[in-house]
C-alpha atoms as a PDB file:
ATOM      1  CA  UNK A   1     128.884  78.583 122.851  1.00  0.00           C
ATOM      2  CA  UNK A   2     126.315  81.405 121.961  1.00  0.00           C
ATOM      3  CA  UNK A   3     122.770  79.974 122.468  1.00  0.00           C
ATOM      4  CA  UNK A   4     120.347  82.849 121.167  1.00  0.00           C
ATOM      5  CA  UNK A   5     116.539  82.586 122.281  1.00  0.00           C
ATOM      6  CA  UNK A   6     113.661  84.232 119.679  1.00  0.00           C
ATOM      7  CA  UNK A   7     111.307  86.214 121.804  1.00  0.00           C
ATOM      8  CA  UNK A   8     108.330  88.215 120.262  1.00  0.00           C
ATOM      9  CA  UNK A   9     107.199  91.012 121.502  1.00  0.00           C
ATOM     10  CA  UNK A  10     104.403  94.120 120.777  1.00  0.00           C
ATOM     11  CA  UNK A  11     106.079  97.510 120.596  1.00  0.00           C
ATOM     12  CA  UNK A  12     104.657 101.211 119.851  1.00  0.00           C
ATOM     13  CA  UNK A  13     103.559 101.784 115.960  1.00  0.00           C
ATOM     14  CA  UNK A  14     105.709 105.083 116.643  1.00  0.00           C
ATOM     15  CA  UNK A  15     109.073 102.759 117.519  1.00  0.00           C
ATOM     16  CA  UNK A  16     108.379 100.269 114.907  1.00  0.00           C
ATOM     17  CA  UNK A  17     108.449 103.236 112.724  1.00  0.00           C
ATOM     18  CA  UNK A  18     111.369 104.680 114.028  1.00  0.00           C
ATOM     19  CA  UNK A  19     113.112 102.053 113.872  1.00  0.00           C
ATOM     20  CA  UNK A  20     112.418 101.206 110.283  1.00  0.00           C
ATOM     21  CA  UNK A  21     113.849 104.438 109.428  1.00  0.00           C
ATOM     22  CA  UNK A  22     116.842 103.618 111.554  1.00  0.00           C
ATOM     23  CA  UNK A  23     117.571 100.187 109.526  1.00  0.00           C
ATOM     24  CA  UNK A  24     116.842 102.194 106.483  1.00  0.00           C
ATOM     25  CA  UNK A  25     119.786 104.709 107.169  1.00  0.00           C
ATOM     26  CA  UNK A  26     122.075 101.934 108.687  1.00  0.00           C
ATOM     27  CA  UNK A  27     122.149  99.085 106.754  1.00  0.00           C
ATOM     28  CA  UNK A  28     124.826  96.565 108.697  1.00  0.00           C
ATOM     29  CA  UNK A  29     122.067  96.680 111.393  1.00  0.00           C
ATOM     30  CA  UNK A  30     119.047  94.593 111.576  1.00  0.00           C
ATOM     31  CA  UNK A  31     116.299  94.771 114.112  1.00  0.00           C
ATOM     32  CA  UNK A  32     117.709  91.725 116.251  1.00  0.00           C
ATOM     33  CA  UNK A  33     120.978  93.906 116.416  1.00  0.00           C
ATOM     34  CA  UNK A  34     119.399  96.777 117.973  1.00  0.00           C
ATOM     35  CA  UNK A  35     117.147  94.899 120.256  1.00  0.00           C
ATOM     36  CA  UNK A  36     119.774  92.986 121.396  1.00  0.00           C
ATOM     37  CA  UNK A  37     122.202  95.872 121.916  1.00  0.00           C
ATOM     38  CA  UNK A  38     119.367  98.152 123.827  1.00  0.00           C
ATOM     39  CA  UNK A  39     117.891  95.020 126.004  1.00  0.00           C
ATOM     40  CA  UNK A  40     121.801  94.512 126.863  1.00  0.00           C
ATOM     41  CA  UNK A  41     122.218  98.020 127.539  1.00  0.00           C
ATOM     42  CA  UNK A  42     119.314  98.796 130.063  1.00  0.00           C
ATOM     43  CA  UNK A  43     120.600  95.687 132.063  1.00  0.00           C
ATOM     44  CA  UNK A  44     124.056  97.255 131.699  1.00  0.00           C
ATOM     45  CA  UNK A  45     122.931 100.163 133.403  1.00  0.00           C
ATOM     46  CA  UNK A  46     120.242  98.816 135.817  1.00  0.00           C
ATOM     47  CA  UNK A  47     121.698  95.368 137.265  1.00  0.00           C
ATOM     48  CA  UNK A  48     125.018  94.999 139.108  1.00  0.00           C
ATOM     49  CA  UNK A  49     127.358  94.891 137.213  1.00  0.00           C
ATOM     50  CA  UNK A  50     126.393  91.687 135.783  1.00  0.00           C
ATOM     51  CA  UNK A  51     129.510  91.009 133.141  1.00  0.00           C
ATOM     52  CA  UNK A  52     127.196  88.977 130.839  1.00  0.00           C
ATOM     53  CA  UNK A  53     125.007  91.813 130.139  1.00  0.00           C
ATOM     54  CA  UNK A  54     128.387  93.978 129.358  1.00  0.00           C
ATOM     55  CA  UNK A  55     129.710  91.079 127.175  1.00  0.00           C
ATOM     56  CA  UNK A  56     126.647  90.961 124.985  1.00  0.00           C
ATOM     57  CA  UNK A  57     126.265  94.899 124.542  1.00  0.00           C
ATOM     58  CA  UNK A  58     129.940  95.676 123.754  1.00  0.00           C
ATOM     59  CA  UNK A  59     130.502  92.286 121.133  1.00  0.00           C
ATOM     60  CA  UNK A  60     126.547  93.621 119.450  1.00  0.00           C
ATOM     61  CA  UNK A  61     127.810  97.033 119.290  1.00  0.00           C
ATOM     62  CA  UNK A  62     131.352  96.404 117.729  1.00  0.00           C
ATOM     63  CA  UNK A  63     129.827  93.448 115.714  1.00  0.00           C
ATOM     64  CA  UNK A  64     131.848  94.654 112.075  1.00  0.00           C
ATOM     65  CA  UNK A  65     129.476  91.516 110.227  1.00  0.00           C
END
């Protein structure tokens, strides 16, 4: 069962920016997509090896919805 929690958070005008431009050029993302996806990729790469993290990243990036 996938439980999904809503965080907010205050980012850069320069990344908000960016990323609008992103989602503009790539429209089967959306911003949850590619926070989800980086957040899951920085614990990926920092944390040990922790399979949930690797789970979430590789089923966000391969998502074909």
């Amino acid at each position: 069962m996938n439980v999904t929690v809503s965080i907010t958070s205050e980012i850069p005008e320069e990344l908000h920016e960016s990323l609008k431009s992103y989602l503009e050029s790539h429209p089967n993302w959306d911003q949850d997509r590619v926070v989800t996806a980086g957040m899951s990729l920085f614990l990926l790469q920092n944390s040990n090896g922790d399979r949930r993290a690797s789970r979430v990243y590789l089923e966000t990036l391969f998502d074909r919805s």
